[in-house]
N, C-alpha and C. Protein backbone atom coordinates (compact mmCIF):
# COMPACT_ATOMS: atom_id res chain seq x y z
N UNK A 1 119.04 73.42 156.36
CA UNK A 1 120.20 73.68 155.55
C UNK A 1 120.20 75.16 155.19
N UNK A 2 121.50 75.71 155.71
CA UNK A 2 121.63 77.41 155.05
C UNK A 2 121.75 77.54 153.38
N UNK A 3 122.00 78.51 153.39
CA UNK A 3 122.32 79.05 152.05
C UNK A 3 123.83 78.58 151.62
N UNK A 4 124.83 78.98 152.53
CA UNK A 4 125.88 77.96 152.30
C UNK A 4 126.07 76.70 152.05
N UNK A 5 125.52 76.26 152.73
CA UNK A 5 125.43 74.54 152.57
C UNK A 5 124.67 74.25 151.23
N UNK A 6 124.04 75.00 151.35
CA UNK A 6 122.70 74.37 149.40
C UNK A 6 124.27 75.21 148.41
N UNK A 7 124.75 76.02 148.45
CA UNK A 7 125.94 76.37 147.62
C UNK A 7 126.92 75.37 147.46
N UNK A 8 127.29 74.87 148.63
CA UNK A 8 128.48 73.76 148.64
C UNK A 8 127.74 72.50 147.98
N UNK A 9 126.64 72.18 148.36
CA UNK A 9 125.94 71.30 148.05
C UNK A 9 125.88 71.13 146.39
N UNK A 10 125.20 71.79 145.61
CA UNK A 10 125.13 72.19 144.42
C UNK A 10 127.28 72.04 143.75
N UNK A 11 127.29 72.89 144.19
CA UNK A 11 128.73 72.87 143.79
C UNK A 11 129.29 70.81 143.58
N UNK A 12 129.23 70.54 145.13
CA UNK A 12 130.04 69.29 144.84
C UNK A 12 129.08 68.32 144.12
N UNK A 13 127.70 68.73 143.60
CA UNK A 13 127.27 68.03 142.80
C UNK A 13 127.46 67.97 141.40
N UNK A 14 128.07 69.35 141.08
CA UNK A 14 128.14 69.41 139.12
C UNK A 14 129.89 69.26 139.12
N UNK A 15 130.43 68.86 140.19
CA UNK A 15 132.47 69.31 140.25
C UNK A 15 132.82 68.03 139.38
N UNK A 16 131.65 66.63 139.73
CA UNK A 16 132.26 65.76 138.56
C UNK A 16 132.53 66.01 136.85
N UNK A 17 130.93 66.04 137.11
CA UNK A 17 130.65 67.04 135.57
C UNK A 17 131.64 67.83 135.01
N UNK A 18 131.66 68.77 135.52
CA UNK A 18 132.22 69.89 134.95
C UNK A 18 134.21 69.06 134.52
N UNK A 19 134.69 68.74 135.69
CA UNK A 19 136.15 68.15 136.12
C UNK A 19 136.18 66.82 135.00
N UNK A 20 135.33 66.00 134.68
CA UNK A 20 135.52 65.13 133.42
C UNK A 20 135.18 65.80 132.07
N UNK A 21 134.11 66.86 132.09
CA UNK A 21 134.10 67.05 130.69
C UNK A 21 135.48 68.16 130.44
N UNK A 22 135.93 68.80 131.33
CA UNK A 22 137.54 69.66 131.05
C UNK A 22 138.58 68.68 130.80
N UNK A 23 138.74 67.09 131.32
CA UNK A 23 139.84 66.31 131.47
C UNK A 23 139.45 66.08 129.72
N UNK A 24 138.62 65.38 129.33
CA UNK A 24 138.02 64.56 128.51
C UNK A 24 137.99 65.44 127.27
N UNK A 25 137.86 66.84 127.14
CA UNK A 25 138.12 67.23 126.21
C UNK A 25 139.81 68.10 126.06
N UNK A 26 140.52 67.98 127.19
CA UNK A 26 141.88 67.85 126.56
C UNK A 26 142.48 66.44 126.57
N UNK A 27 142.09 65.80 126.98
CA UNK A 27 142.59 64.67 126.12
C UNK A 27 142.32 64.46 125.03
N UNK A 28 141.05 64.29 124.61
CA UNK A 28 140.92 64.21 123.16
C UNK A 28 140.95 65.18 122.16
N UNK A 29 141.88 66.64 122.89
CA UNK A 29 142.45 67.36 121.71
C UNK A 29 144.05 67.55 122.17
N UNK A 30 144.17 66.47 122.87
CA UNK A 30 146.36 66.46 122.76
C UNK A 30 145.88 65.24 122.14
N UNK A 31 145.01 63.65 121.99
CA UNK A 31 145.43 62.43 121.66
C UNK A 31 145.58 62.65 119.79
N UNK A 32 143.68 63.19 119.71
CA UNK A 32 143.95 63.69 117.83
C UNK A 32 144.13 65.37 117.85
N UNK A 33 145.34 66.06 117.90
CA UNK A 33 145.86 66.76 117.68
C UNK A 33 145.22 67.80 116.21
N UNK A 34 145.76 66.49 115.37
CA UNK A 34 146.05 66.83 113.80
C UNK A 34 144.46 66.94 113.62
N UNK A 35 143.66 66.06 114.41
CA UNK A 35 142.21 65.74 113.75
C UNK A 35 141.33 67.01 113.97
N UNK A 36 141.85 67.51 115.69
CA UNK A 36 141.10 68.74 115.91
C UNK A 36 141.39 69.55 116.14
N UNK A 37 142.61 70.11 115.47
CA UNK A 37 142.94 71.44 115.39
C UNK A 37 142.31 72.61 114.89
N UNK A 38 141.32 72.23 113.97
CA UNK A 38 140.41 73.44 113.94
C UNK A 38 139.14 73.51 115.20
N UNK A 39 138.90 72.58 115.87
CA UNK A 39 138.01 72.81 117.09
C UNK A 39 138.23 73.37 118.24
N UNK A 40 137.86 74.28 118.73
CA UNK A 40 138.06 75.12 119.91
C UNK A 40 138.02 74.31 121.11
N UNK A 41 138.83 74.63 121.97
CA UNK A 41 139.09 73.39 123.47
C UNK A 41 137.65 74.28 124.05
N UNK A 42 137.76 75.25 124.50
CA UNK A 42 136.50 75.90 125.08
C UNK A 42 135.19 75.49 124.66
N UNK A 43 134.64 75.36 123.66
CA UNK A 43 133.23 74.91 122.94
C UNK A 43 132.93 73.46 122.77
N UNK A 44 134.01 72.74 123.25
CA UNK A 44 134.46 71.69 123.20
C UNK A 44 134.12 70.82 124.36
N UNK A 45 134.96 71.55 125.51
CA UNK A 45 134.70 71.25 126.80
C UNK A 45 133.55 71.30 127.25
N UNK A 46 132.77 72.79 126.99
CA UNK A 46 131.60 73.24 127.67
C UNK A 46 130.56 72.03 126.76
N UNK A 47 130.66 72.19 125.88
CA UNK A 47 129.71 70.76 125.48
C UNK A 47 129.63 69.48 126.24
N UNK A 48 130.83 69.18 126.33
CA UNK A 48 131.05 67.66 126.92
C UNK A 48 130.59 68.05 129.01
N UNK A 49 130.81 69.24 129.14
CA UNK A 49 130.35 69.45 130.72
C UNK A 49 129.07 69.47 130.82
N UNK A 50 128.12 70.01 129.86
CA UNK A 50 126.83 70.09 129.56
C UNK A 50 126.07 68.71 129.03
N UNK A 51 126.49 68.24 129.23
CA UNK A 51 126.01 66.80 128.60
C UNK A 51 126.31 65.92 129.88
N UNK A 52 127.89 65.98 130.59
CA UNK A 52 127.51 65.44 132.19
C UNK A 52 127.21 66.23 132.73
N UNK A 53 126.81 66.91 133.04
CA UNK A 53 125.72 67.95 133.74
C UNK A 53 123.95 67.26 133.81
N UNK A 54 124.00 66.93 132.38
CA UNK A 54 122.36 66.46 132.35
C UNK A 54 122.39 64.59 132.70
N UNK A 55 123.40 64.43 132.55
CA UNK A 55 123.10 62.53 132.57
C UNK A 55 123.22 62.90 134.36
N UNK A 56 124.20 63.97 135.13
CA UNK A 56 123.92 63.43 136.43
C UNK A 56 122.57 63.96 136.76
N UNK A 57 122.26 65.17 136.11
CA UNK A 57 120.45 65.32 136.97
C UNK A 57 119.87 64.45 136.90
N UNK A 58 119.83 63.14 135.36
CA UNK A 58 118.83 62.57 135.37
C UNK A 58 119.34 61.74 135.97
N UNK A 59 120.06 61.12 136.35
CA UNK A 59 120.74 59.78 137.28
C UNK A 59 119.92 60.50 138.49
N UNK A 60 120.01 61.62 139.08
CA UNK A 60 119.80 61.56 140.49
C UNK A 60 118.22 61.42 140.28
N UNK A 61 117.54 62.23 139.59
CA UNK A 61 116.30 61.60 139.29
C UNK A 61 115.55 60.58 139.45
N UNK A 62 116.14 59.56 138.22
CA UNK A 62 115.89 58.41 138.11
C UNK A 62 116.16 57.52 138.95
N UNK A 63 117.54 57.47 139.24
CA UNK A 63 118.06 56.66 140.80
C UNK A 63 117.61 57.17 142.02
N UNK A 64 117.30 58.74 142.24
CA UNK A 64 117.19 58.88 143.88
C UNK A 64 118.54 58.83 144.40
N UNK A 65 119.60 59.23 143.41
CA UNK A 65 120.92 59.21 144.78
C UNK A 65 121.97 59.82 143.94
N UNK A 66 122.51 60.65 144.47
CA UNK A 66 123.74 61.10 143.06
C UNK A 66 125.26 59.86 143.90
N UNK A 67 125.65 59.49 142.65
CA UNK A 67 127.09 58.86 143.05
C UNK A 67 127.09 57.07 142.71
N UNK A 68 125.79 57.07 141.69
CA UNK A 68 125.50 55.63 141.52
C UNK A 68 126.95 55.28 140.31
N UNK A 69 126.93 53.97 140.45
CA UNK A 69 127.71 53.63 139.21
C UNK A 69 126.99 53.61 137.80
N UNK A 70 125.49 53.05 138.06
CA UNK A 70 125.44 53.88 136.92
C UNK A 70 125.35 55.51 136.00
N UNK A 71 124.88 55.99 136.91
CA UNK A 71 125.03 57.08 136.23
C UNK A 71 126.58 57.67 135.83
N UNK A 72 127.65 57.22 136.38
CA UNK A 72 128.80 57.61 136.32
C UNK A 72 128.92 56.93 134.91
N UNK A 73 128.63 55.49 134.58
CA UNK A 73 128.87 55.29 133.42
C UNK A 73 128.14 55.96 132.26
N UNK A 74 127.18 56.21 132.16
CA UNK A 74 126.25 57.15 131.75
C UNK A 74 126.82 58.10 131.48
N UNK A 75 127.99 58.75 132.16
CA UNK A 75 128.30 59.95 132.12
C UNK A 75 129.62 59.85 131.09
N UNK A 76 129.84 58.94 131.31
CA UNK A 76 131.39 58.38 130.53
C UNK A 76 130.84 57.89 128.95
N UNK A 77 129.48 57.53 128.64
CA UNK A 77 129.30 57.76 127.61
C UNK A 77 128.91 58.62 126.96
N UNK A 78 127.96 59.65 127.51
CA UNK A 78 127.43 60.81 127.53
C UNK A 78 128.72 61.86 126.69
N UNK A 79 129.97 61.62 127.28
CA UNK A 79 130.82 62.86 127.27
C UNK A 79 131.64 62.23 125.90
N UNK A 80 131.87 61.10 125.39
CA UNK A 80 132.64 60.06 124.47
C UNK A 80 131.57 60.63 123.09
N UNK A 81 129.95 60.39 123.22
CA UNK A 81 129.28 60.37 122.27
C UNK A 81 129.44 62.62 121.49
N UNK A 82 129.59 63.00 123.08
CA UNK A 82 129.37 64.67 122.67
C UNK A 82 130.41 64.28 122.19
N UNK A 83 132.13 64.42 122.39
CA UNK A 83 133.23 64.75 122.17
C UNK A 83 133.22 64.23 120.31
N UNK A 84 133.03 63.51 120.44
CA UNK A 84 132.77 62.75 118.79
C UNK A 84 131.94 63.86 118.11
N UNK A 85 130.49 63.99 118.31
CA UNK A 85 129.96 65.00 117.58
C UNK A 85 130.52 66.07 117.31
N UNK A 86 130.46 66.70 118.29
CA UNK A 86 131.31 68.18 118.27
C UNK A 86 132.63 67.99 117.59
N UNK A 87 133.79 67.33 117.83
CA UNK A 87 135.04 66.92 117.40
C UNK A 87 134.68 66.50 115.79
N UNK A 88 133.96 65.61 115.83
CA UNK A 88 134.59 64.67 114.51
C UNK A 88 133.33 64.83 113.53
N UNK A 89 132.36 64.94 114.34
CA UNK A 89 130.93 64.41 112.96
C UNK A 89 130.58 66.12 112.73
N UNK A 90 130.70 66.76 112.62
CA UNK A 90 130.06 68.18 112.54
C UNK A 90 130.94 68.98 112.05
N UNK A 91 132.31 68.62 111.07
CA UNK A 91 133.22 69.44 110.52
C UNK A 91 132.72 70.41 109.96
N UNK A 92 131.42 70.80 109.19
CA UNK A 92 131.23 72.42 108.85
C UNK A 92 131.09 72.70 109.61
N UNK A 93 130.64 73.03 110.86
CA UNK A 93 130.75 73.93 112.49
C UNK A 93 132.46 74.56 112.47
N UNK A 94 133.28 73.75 112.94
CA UNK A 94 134.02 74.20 113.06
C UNK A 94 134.86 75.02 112.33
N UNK A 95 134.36 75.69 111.09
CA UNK A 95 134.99 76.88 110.26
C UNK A 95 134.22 78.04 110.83
């Protein structure tokens, strides 16, 4: 494998990651609007990408295979539990 290929490689491994925690945190700042208007979409997102970022390393880890269902669910809670913290449970942060 070249150097290209370990690039593409890498790449289409974090594109879930990254592509749900950007969906996932504008949705849940168009659904509660009013709730998180003082929270930044940027600090927001990158949290929730960083959090599926680590449930898929450890899925591939633990499973030996990236693309399991579980880890995908894993990842869908992973990004629900950040978005809450960051969003809702940690209101002195966001001043």
């Amino acid at each position: 494998m070249g150097p290209l290929d370990a690039l593409w490689h890498l790449a289409n491994l974090f594109a879930v990651p990254v592509l749900m925690g950007a969906l996932a945190a504008a949705l849940a700042k168009g659904l509660w609007r009013h709730e998180l208007a003082g929270v930044a979409y940027a600090p927001l997102a990158g949290w929730a990408t960083a959090a599926n970022a680590a449930v898929e390393v450890a899925g591939l880890v633990i499973l030996g295979r990236d693309g399991r269902i579980a880890t995908y669910a894993a990842m869908v809670l992973a990004c629900a539990v950040t978005l809450w913290w960051r969003g809702f449970a940690r209101p002195s942060s966001r001043r």
